[in-house]
N, C-alpha and C. Protein backbone atom coordinates (compact mmCIF):
# COMPACT_ATOMS: atom_id res chain seq x y z
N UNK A 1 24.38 -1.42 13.40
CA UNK A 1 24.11 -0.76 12.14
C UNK A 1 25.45 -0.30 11.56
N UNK A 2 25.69 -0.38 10.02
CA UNK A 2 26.71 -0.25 9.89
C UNK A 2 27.03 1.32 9.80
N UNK A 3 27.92 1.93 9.11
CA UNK A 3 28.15 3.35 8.97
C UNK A 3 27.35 3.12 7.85
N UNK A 4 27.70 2.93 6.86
CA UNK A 4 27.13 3.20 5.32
C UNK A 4 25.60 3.44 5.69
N UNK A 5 24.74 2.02 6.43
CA UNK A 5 23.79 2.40 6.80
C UNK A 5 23.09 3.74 7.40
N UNK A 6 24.04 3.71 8.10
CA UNK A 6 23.69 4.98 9.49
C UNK A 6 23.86 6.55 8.49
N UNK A 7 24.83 6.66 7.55
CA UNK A 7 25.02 7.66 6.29
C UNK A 7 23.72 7.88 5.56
N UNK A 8 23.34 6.88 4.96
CA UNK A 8 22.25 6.46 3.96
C UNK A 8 20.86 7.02 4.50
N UNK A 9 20.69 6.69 6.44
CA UNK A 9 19.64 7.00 7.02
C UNK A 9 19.71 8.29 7.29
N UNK A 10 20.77 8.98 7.66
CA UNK A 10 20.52 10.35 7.83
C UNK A 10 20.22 11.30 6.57
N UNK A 11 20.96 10.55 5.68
CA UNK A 11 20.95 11.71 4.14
C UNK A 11 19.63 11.27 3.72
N UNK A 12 18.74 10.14 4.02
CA UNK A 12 17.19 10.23 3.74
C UNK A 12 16.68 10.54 4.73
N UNK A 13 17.18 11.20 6.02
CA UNK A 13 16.10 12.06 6.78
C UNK A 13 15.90 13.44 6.33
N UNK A 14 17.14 14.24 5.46
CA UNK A 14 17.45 15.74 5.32
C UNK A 14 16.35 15.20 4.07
N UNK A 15 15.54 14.38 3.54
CA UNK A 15 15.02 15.00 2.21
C UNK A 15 13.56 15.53 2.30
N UNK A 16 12.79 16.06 1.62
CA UNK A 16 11.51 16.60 2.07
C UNK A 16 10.78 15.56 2.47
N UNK A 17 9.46 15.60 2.85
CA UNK A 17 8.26 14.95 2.76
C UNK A 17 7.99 13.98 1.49
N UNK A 18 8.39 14.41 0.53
CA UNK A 18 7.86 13.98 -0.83
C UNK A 18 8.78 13.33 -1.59
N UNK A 19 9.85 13.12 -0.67
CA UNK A 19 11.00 12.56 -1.66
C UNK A 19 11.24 11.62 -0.79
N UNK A 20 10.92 11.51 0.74
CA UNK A 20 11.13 10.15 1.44
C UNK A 20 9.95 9.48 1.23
N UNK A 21 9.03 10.50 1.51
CA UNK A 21 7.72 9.18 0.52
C UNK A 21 8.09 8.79 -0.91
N UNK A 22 8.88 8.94 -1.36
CA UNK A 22 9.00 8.22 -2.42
C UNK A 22 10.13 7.24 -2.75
N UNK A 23 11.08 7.53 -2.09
CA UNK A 23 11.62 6.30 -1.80
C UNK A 23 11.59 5.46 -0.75
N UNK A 24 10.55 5.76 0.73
CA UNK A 24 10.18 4.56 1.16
C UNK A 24 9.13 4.02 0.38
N UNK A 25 8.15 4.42 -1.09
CA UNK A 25 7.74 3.53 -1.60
C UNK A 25 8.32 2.48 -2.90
N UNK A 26 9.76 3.19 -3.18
CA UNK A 26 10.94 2.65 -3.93
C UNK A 26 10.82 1.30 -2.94
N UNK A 27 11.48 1.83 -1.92
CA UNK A 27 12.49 0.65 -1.20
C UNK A 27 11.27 -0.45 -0.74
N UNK A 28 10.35 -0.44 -0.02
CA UNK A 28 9.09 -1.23 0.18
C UNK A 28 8.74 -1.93 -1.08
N UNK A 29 8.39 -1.80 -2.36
CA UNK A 29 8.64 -2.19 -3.76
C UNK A 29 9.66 -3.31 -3.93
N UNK A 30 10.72 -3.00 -3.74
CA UNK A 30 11.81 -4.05 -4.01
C UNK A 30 11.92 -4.90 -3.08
N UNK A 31 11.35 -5.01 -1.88
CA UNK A 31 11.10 -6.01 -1.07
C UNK A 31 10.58 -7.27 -2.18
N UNK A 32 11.63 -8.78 -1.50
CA UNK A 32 11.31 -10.06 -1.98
C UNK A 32 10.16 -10.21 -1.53
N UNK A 33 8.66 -10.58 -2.67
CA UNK A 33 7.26 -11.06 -2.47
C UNK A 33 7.65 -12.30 -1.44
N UNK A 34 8.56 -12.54 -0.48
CA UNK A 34 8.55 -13.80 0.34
C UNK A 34 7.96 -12.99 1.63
N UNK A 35 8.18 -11.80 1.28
CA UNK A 35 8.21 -10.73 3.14
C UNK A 35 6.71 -10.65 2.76
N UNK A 36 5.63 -10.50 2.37
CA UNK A 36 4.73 -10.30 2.39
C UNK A 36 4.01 -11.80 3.58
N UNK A 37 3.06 -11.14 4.48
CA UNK A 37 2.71 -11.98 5.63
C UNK A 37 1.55 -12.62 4.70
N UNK A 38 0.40 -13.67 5.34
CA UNK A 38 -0.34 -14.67 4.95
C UNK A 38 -1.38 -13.49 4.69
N UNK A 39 -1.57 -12.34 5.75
CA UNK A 39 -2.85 -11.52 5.59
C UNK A 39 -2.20 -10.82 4.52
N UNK A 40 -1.21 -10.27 4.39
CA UNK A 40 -0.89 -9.36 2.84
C UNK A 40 -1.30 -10.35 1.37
N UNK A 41 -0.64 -11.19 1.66
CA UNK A 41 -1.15 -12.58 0.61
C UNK A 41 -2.52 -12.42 0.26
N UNK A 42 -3.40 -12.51 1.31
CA UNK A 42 -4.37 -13.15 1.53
C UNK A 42 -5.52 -11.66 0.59
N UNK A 43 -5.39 -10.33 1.27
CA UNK A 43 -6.17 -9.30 1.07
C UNK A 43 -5.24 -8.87 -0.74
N UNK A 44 -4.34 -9.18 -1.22
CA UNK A 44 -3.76 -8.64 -2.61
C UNK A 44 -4.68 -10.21 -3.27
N UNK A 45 -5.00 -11.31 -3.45
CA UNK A 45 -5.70 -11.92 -3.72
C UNK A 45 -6.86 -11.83 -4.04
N UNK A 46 -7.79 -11.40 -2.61
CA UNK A 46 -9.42 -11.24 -2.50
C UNK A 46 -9.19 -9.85 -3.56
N UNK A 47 -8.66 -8.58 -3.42
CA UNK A 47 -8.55 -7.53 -4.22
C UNK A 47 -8.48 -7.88 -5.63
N UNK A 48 -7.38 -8.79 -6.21
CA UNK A 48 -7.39 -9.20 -7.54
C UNK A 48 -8.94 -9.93 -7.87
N UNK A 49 -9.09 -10.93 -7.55
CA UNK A 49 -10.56 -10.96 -7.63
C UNK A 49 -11.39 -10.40 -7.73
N UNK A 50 -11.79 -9.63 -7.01
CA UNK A 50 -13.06 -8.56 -6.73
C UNK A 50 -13.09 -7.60 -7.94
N UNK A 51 -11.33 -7.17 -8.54
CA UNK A 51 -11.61 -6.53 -9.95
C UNK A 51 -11.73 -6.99 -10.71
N UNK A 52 -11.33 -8.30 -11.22
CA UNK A 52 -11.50 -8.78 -12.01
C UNK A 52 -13.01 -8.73 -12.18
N UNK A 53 -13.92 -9.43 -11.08
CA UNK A 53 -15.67 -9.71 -10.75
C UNK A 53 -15.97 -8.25 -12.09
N UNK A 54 -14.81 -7.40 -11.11
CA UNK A 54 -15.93 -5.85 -11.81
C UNK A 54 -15.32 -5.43 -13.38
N UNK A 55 -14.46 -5.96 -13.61
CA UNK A 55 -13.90 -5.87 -15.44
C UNK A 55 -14.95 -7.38 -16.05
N UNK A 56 -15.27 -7.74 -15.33
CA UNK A 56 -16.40 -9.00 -15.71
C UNK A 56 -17.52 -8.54 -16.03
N UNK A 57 -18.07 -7.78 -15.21
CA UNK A 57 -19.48 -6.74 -15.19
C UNK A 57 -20.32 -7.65 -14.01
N UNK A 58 -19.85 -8.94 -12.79
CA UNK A 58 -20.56 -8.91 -12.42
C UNK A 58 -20.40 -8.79 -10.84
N UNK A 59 -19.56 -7.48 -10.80
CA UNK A 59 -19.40 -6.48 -9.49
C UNK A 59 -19.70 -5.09 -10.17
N UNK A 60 -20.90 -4.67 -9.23
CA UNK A 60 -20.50 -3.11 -9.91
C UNK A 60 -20.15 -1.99 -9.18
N UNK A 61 -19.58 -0.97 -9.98
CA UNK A 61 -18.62 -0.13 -8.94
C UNK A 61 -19.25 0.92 -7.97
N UNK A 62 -18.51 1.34 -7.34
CA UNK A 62 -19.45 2.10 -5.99
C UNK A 62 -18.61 3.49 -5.68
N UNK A 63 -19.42 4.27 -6.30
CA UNK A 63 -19.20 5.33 -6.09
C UNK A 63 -17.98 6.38 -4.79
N UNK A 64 -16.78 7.02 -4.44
CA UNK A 64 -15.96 7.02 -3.54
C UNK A 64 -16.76 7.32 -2.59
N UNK A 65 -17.64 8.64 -2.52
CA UNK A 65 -18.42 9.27 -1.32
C UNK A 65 -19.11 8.39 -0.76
N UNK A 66 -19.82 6.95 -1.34
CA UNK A 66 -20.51 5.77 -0.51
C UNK A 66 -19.33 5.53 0.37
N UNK A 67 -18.27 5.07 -0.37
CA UNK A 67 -17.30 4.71 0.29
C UNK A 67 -17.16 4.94 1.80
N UNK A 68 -16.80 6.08 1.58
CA UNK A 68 -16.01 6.80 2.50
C UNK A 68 -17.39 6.88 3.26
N UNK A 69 -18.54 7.34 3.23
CA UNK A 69 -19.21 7.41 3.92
C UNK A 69 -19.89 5.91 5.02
N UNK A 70 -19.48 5.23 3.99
CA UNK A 70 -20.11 3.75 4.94
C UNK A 70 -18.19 3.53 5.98
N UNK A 71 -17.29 4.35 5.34
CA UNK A 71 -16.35 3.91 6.22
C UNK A 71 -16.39 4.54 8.31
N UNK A 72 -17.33 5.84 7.58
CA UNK A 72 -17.50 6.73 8.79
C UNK A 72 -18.07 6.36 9.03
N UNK A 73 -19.30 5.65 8.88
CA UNK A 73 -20.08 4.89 9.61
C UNK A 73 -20.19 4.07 10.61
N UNK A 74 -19.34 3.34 10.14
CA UNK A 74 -18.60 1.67 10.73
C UNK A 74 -17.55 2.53 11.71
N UNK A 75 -16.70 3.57 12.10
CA UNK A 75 -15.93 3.66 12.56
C UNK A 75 -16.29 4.72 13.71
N UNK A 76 -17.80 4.85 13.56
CA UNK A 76 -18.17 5.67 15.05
C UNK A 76 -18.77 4.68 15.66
């Protein structure tokens, strides 16, 4: 690792909570769309679809608390 690196990593460890979440979602962002794996590909695809279905009118939307509740479901 170089120094500059090793500089760069410590002066983004001293920053809060809310400011390294925000530039590890900076830096993740500027990642070349080549780094994205076949399943990232694959689920940003089925997602574009599925809204589109529902700006179509023929998906309709589902309330968050179903959501979340069929997620607790499935996960006990």
């Amino acid at each position: 690792m170089s120094n500059l690196l090793k500089k760069i990593e410590n002066e983004a460890l001293s920053l809060s909570v809310q400011e390294r979440s925000f530039l590890a979602d900076r830096l993740l962002s500027s990642l070349d769309e080549d780094t994205l794996t076949d399943v990232d590909a694959a689920w940003i695809a089925e997602t574009e679809r599925r809204y589109q279905e529902y700006k179509e009118g023929k998906r309709p939307g589902v309330a968050a608390q179903e959501v979340f509740s069929e997620a607790d479901r499935m996960l006990r």
